[in-house]
Protein backbone atom coordinates (compact mmCIF):
# COMPACT_ATOMS: atom_id res chain seq x y z
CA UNK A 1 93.99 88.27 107.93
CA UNK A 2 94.40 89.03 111.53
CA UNK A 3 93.80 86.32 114.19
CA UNK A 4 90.97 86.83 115.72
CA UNK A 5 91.59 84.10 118.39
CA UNK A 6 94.56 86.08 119.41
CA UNK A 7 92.00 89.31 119.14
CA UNK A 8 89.81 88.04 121.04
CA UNK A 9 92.06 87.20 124.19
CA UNK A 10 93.90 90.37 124.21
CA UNK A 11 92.25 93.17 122.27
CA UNK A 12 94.02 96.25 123.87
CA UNK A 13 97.34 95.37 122.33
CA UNK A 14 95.97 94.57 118.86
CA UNK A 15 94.21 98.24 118.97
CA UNK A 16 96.89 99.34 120.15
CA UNK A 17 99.35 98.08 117.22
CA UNK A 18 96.36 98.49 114.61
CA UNK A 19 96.60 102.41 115.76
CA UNK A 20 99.94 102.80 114.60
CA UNK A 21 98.96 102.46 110.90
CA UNK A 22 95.68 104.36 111.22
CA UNK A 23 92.26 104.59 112.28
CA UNK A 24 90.83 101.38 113.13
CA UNK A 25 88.12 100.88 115.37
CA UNK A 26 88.09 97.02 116.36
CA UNK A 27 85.35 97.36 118.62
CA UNK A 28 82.39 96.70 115.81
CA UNK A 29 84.38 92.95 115.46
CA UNK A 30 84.51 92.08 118.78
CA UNK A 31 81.01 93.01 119.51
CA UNK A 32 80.16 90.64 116.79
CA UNK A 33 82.23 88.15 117.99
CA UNK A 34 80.57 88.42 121.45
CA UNK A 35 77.19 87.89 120.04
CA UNK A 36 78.20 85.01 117.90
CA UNK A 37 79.38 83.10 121.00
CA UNK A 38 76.34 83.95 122.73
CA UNK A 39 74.50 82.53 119.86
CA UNK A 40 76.24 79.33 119.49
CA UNK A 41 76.02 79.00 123.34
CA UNK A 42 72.17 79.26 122.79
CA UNK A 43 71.87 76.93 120.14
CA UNK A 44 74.40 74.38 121.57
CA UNK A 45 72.02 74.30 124.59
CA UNK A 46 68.86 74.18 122.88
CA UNK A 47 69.85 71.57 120.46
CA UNK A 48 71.01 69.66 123.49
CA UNK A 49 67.89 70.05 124.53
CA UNK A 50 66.01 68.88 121.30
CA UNK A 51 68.33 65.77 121.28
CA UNK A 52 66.84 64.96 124.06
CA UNK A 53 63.43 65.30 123.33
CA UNK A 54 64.02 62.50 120.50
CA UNK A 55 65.47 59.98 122.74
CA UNK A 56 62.98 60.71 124.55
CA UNK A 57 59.98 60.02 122.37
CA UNK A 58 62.06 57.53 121.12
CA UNK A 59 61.95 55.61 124.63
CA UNK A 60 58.50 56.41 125.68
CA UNK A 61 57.50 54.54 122.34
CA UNK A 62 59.17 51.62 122.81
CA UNK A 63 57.94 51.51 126.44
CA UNK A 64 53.78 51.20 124.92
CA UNK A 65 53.45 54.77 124.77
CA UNK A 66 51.07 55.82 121.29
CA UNK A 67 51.91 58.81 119.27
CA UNK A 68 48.83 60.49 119.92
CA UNK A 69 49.26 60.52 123.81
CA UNK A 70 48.96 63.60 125.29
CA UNK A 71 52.89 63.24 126.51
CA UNK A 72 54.04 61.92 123.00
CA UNK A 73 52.30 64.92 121.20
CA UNK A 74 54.00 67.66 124.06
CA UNK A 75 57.28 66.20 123.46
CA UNK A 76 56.88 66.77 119.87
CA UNK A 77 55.34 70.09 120.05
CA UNK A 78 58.53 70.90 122.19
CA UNK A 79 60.55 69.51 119.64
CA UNK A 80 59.43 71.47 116.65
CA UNK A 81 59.38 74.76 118.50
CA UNK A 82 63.25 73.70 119.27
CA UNK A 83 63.83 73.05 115.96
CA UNK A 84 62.33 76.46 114.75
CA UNK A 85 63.96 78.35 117.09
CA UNK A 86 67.58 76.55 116.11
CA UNK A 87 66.78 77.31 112.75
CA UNK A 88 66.36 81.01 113.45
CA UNK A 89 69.67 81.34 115.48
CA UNK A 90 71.21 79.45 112.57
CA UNK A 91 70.57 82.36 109.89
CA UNK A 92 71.61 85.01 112.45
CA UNK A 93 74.56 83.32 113.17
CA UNK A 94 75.50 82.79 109.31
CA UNK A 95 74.59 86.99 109.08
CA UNK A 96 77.00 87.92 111.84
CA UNK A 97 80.12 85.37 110.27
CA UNK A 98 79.50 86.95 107.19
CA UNK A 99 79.88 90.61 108.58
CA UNK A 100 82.78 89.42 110.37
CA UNK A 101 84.35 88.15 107.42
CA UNK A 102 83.64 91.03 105.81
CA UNK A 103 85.23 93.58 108.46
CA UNK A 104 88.09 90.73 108.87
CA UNK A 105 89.16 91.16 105.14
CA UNK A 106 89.26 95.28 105.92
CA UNK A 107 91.92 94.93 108.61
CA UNK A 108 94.96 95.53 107.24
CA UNK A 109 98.09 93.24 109.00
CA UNK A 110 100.17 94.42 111.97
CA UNK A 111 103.24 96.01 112.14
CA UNK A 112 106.48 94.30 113.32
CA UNK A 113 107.61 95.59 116.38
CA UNK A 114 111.04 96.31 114.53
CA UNK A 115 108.83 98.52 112.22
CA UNK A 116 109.82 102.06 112.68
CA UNK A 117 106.60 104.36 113.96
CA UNK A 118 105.75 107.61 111.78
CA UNK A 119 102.38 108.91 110.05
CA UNK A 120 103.42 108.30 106.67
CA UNK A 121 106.19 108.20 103.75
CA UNK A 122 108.19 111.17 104.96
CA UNK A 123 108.95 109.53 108.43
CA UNK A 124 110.29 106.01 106.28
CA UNK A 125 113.74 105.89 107.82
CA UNK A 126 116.93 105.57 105.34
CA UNK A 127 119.15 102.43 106.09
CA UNK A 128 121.89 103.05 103.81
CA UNK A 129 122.91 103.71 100.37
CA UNK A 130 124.77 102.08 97.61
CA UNK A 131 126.98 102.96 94.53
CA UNK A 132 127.63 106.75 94.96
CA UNK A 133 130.57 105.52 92.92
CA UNK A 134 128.33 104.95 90.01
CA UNK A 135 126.66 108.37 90.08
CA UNK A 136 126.90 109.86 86.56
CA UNK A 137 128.82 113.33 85.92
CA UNK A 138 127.11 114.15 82.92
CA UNK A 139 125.64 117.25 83.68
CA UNK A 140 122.88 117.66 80.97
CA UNK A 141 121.25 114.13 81.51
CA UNK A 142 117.33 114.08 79.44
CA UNK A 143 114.95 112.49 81.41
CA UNK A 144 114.53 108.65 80.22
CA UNK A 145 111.51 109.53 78.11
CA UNK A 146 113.36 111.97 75.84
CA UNK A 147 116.22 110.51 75.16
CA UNK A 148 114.17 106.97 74.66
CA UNK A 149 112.00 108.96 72.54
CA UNK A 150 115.01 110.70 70.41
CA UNK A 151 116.36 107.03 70.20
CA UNK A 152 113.54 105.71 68.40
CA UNK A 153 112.98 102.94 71.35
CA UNK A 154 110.03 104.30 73.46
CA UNK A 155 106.36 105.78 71.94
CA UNK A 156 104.42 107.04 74.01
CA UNK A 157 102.39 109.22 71.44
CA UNK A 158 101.07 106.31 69.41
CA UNK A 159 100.19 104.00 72.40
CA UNK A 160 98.03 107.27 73.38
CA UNK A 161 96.48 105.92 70.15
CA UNK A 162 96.46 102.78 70.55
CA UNK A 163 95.00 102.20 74.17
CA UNK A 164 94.56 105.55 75.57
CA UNK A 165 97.49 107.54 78.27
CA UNK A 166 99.88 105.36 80.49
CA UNK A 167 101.24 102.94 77.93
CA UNK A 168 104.22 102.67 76.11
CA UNK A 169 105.03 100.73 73.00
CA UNK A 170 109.18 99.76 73.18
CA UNK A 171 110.91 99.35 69.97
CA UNK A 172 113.82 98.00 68.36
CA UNK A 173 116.54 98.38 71.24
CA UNK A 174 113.82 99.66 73.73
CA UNK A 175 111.87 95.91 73.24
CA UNK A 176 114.90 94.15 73.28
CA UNK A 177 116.86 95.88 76.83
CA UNK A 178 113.05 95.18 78.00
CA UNK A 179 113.54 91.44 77.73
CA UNK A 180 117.22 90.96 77.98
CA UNK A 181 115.98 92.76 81.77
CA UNK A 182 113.74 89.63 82.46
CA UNK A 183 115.91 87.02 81.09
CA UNK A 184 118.87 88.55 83.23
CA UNK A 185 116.53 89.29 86.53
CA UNK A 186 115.16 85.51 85.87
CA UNK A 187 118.86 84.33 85.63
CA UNK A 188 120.08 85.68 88.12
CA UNK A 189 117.76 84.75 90.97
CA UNK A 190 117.30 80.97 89.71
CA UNK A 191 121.17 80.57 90.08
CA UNK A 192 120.33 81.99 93.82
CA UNK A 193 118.32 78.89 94.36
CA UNK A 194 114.27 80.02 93.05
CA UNK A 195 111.82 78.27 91.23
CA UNK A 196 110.49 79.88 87.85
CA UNK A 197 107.18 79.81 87.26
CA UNK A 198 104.90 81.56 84.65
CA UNK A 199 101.49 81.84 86.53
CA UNK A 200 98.11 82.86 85.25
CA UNK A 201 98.16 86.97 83.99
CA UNK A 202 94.01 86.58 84.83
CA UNK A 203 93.09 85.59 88.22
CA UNK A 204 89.99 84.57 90.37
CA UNK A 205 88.46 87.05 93.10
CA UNK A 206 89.32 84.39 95.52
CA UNK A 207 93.34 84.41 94.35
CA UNK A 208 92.86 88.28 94.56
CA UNK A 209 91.75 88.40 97.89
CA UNK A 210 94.05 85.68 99.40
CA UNK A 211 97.07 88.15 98.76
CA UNK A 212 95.14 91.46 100.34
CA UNK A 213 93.94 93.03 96.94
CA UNK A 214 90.51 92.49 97.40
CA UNK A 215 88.45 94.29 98.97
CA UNK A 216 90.58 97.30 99.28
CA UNK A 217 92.14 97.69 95.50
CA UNK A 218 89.18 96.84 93.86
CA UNK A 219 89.44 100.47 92.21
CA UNK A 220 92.91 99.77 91.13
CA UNK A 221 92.30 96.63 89.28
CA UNK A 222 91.04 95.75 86.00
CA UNK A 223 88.31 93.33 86.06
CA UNK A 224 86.74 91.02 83.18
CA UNK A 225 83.10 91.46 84.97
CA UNK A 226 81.66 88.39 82.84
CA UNK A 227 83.43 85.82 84.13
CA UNK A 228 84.97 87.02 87.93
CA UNK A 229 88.39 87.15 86.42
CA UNK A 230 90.90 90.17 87.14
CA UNK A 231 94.34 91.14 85.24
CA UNK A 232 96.64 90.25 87.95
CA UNK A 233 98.71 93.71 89.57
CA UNK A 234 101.17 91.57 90.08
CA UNK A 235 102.57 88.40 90.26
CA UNK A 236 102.19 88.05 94.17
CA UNK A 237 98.55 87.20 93.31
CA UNK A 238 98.96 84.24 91.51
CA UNK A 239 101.49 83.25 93.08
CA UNK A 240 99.90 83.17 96.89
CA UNK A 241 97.10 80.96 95.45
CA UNK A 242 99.67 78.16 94.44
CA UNK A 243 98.78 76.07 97.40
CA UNK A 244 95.81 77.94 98.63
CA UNK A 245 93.74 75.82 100.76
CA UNK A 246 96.50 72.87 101.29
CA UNK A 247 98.69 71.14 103.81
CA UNK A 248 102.40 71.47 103.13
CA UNK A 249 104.56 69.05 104.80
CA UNK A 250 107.65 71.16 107.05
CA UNK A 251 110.20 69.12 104.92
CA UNK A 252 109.21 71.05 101.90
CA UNK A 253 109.67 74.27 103.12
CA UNK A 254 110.77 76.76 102.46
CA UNK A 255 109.98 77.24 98.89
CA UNK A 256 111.57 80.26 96.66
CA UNK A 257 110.21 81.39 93.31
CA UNK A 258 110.08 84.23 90.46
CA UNK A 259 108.51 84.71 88.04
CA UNK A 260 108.13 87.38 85.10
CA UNK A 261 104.62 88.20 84.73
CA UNK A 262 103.01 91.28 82.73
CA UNK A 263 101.06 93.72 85.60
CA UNK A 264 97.76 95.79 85.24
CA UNK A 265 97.20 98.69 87.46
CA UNK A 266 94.73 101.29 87.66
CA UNK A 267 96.71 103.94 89.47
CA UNK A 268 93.51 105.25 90.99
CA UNK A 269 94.20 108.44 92.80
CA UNK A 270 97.78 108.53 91.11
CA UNK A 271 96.37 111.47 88.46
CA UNK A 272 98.94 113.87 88.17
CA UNK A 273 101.58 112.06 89.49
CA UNK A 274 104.32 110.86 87.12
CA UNK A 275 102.11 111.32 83.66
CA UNK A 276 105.38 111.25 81.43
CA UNK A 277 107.52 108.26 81.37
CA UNK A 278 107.94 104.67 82.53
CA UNK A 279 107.46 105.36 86.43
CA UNK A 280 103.79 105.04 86.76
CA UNK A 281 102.19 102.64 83.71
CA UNK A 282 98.48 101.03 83.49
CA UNK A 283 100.66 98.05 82.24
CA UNK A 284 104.35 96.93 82.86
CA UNK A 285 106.93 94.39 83.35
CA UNK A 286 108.07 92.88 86.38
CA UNK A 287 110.39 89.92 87.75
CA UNK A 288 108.89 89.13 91.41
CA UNK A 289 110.33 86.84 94.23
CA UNK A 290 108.03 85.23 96.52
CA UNK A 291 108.52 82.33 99.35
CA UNK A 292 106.58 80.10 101.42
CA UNK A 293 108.49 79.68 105.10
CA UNK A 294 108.94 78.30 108.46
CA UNK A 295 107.60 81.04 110.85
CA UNK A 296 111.02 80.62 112.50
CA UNK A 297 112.74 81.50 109.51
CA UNK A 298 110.81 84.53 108.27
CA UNK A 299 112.89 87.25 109.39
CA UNK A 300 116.33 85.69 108.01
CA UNK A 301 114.14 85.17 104.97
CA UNK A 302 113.20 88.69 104.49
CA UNK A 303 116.79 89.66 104.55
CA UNK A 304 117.63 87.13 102.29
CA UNK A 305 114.90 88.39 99.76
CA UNK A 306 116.75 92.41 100.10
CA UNK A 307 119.31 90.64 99.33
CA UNK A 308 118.40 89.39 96.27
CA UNK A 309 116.55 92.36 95.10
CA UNK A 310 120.19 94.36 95.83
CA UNK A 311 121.94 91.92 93.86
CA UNK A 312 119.94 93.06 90.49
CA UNK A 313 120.99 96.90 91.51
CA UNK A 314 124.57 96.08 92.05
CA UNK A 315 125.17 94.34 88.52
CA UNK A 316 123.83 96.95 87.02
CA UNK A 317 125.99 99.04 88.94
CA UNK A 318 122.49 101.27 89.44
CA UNK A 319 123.02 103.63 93.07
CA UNK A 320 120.14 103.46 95.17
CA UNK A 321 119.36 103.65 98.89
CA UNK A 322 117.18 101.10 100.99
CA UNK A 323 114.31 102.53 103.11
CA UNK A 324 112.63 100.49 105.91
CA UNK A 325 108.93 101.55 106.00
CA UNK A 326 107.00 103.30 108.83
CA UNK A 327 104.05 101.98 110.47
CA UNK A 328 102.21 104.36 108.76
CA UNK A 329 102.90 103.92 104.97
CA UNK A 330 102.86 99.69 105.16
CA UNK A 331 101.45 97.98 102.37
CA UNK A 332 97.99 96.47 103.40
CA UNK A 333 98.99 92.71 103.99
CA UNK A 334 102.67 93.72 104.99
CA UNK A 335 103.81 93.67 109.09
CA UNK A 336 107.34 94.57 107.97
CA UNK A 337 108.96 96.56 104.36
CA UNK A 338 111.91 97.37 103.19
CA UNK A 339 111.77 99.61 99.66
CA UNK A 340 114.78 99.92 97.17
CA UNK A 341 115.31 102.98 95.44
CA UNK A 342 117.12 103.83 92.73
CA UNK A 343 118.81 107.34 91.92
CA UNK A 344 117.06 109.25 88.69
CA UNK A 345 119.26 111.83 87.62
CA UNK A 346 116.88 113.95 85.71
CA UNK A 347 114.95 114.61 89.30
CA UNK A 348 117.47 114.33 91.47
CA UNK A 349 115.46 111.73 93.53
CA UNK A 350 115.86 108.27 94.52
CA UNK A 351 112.32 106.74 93.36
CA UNK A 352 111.00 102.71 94.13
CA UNK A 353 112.26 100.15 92.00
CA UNK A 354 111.55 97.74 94.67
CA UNK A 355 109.12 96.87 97.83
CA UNK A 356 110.67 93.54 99.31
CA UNK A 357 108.10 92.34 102.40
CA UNK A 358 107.33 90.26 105.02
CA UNK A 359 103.59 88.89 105.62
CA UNK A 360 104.14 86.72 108.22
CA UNK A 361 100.84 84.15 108.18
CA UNK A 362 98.55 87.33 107.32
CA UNK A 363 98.14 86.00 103.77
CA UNK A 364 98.27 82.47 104.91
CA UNK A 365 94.94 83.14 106.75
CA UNK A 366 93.88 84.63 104.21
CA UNK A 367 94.16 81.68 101.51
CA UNK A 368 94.35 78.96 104.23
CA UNK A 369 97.81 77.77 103.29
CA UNK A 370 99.20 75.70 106.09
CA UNK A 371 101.77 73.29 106.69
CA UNK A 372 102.04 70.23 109.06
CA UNK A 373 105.23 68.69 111.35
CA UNK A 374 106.30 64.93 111.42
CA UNK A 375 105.40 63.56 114.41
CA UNK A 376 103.22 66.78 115.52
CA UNK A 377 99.51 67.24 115.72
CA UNK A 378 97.47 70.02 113.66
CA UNK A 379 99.01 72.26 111.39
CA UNK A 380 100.15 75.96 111.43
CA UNK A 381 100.31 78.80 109.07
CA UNK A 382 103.17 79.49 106.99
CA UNK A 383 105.10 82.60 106.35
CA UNK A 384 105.04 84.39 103.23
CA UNK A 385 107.21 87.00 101.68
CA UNK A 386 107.39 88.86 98.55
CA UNK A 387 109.67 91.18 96.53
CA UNK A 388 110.47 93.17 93.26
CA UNK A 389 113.33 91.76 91.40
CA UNK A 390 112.73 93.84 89.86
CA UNK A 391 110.05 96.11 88.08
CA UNK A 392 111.35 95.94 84.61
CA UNK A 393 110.14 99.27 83.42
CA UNK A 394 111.87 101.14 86.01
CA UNK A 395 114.93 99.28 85.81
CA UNK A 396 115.12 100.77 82.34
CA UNK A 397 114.37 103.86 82.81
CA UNK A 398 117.14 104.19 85.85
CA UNK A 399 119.91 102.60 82.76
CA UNK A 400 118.86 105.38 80.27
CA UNK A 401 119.53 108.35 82.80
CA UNK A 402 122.23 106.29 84.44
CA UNK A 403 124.42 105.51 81.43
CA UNK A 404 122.98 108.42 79.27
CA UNK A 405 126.55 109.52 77.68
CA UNK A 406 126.93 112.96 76.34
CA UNK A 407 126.98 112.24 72.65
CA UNK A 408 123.15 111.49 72.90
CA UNK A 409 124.07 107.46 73.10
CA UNK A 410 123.37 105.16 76.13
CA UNK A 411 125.82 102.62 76.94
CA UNK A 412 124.98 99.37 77.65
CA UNK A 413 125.47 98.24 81.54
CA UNK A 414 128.27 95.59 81.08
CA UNK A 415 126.00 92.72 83.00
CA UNK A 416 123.46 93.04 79.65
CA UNK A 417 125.38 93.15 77.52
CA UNK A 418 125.67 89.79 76.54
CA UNK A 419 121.91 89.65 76.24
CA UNK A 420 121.77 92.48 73.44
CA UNK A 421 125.36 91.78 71.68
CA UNK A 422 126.01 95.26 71.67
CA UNK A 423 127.56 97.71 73.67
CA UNK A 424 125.54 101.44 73.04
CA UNK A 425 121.91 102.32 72.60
C-alpha cells in the first residue's frame, strides 16, 4: 500500500511514477482525502463545541440554575442537535475511509527509480547470462513432456481424469527428482543462513490481501467460499502474515526464510498459453525465499536474494539469463524485479523459473508489520522481499531437456544425485 501521507504532500510525483506502470488516475483518492479532512475539521469543531455545552450546563447547575430553565433547556437543545449532527458526519466519514481503503488496496506499488521504463515484457532489459557452457548439443531434444511421458514419470492423461486439464501426476523417478528438488533447494538455502518454515497451504482473505493478492487476483485464486479461506498461490502469502500486525524490535532483523509449500493458481487469462507440460499448472511445487529488513538494507538484500536464487541454477549447471523488469510489466506489490530464466531447448527460449523482488514497506502497510529502534520513538515499516528458489516444476522440466541424452535416458545433474542414488532417468 502506497503512503498516502507522502501522497498527499506531493501528488505530482506519485502520478507521475504511478504513470510509468499504467493508467492510474489518483485524483478520485485525493479528492476523498480532501473531503475527509474537511469532515474531521467539522466534527473536531463541533464536538468542541458540544463539550462545551456540557460544562456548561454542568456549571450553570451547580450555580442554582433548574433543568427546566429556559437557558438550561437551550443549552441542551443545542447539545442534541450537536450530537446529531456529529453523528451524521461520523457515518460519512466511515463511507469515505472505506472507499479510500478500497481504491488504496487497487494501487499497485511504485517503481524504483533504478527500474528500467518500457510498456511491457518486451522492453525487460537482459543483465547477463549464465552457463552457455552447459548448453546441450543434442540436436533432437523431446520437449520435457514427451520424453517424461515415454519414461513412465509424468501423466498428464490420467490427471485429465482425475481433476480435469493442468495437472500432472509424477511417478516413480518423476515423484522422486520432484522431492529430491525441494529437499536440495531447502538445503541449500538453510546452509545460506534461512529459516524453514512449513506455513499454512489455506489462508485468510486478510493474509491474502496483506501480500497484494487480494483484490486484484481474486480470479486467479481458488477460494473455499464457506469459511473465507483461499489455497495459497504461493508461499509469499503466508509467509507476509507471520508477524502481521506486530512490533519487531531492529535487533531482530533482518529475518531470512524458505519454505516448500504446494501452490494453487487459476491461470485466468493464461488459456492457450503453455497447455502441454509443466510450465503453466493449476497446482505445483515451489521452494520460496522471503525476508523481513532494515529499509537501509533492502537493496543489498535484494541482491543477496538473486543470489541465492542463481545459486540453485548454477548446481544444477542449468544456463539461464537474468532480466531486470520494466516499469511496465512489475508485479503488483513489487517497486523493483529481477526474473531468472532458464534455457528450454525444445523452444529455443529462455522461460521464468524465477521472479526474485523487492517490496520495500508496500506490503508492510499493507499487513501493518513494523519494527521499533532502542532508544527511538515510534516505529517504522519494514522491508520485505521475496523470491523463487525455485519453482520445482520448472526446475524439472529445464533437467529433462537439459540432460536429455540421445539414447532416450536423462542423466541425473551431479548435485541430485545423491538425493535419488542413481545416476540416469
Amino acid at each position: 500500500m502506497i503512503d498516502l501521507k507522502q501522497l498527499r504532500e506531493n501528488p505530482e510525483a506519485f502520478q507521475k511514477q504511478l504513470s510509468l506502470r499504467g493508467e492510474f488516475d489518483l485524483s478520485p483518492l485525493l479528492d476523498l482525502d480532501r473531503q475527509q479532512r474537511e469532515i474531521e475539521v467539522n466534527r473536531s469543531q463541533l464536538q468542541a463545541r458540544s463539550n462545551e455545552i456540557g460544562k456548561l450546563v454542568g456549571q450553570k447547575m451547580k450555580s442554582g440554575a433548574k433543568p427546566d430553565d429556559a437557558e438550561i433547556l437551550a443549552l441542551k437543545e443545542e447539545g442534541n442537535q450537536l450530537k446529531a449532527q456529529i453523528s451524521d458526519l461520523e457515518g460519512q466519514e466511515r463511507e469515505i475511509k472505506a472507499e479510500m481503503e478500497r481504491i488504496l488496496l487497487t494501487i499497485p506499488n511504485l517503481p524504483d527509480p533504478s527500474t528500467p521504463i518500457g510498456k511491457d515484457e518486451e522492453e525487460n532489459v537482459e543483465l547477463y547470462r549464465w552457463g552457455d557452457e552447459y548448453l546441450p548439443t543434442n540436436p533432437n531434444i523431446l520437449p520435457h513432456w514427451e520424453i517424461g511421458e515415454k519414461l513412465g514419470i509424468l501423466d498428464f492423461e490420467r490427471s485429465t481424469k482425475i481433476a480435469r486439464s493442468r495437472f500432472v501426476t509424477l511417478i516413480g523417478a518423476g515423484a522422486a527428482l520432484e522431492r529430491a528438488l525441494i529437499q536440495f533447494m531447502l538445503n541449500t538455502h538453510i546452509a545460506a543462513g534461512y529459516t524453514e518454515v512449513l506455513p499454512p497451504f489455506l489462508v485468510s482473505s486478510e493474509s491474502l490481501t496483506a501480500s497484494g493478492q487480494l483484490p486484484k487476483f481474486a480470479e486467479e485464486s481458488f477460494q473455499c467460499k464457506n469459511d473465507d479461506l483461499w489455497l495459497i498461490p504461493t508461499a509469499e502469502v503466508p509467509v507476509t502474515s507471520l508477524y502481521r500486525d506486530e512490533i519487531l524490535d531492529a535487533s531482530e532483523l533482518p529475518k531470512h526464510f524458505c519454505a516448500y509449500t504446494p501452490c494453487f493458481r487459476r491461470e485466468a487469462g493464461s488459456y492457450g498459453r503453455d497447455t502441454r507440460g509443466l510450465i503453466r499448472l493449476h497446482q505445483f511445487d515451489k521452494v520460496e525465499m522471503y525476508k523481513f529488513v532494515l529499509p537501509e538494507t533492502s537493496e543489498a538484500e535484494h541482491q543477496s536474494l538473486l543470489k541465492s536464487a542463481e545459486s540453485i541454477l548454477q548446481a544444477l549447471k542449468l544456463p539461464y539469463r537474468v532480466l531486470q523488469l520494466c516499469t511496465g510489466d512489475l508485479g503488483f506489490s513489487a517497486t523493483k524485479t529481477y526474473d531468472l530464466e532458464v534455457w528450454l531447448p525444445s523452444s529455443g527460449k529462455y522461460r521464468e523459473i524465477s521472479s526474485c523482488s523487492n517490496c520495500k514497506d508496500f506490503q508492510a502497510r499493507r499487513g501493518n508489520i513494523r519494527f521499533k529502534e532502542a532508544g527511538k520513538k515510534g516505529t517504522q515499516f519494514v522491508h520485505t522481499l521475496n523470491g523463487s528458489g525455485l519453482a520445482v516444476g520448472r526446475t524439472m522440466a529445464a533437467i529433462l531437456e537439459n540432460y536429455q541424452q540421445p539414447d532416450g535416458t536423462v542423466k541425473v545433474p551431479e548435485a541430485l544425485q545423491p538425493y535419488l542414488q542413481r545416476e540416469v532417468l
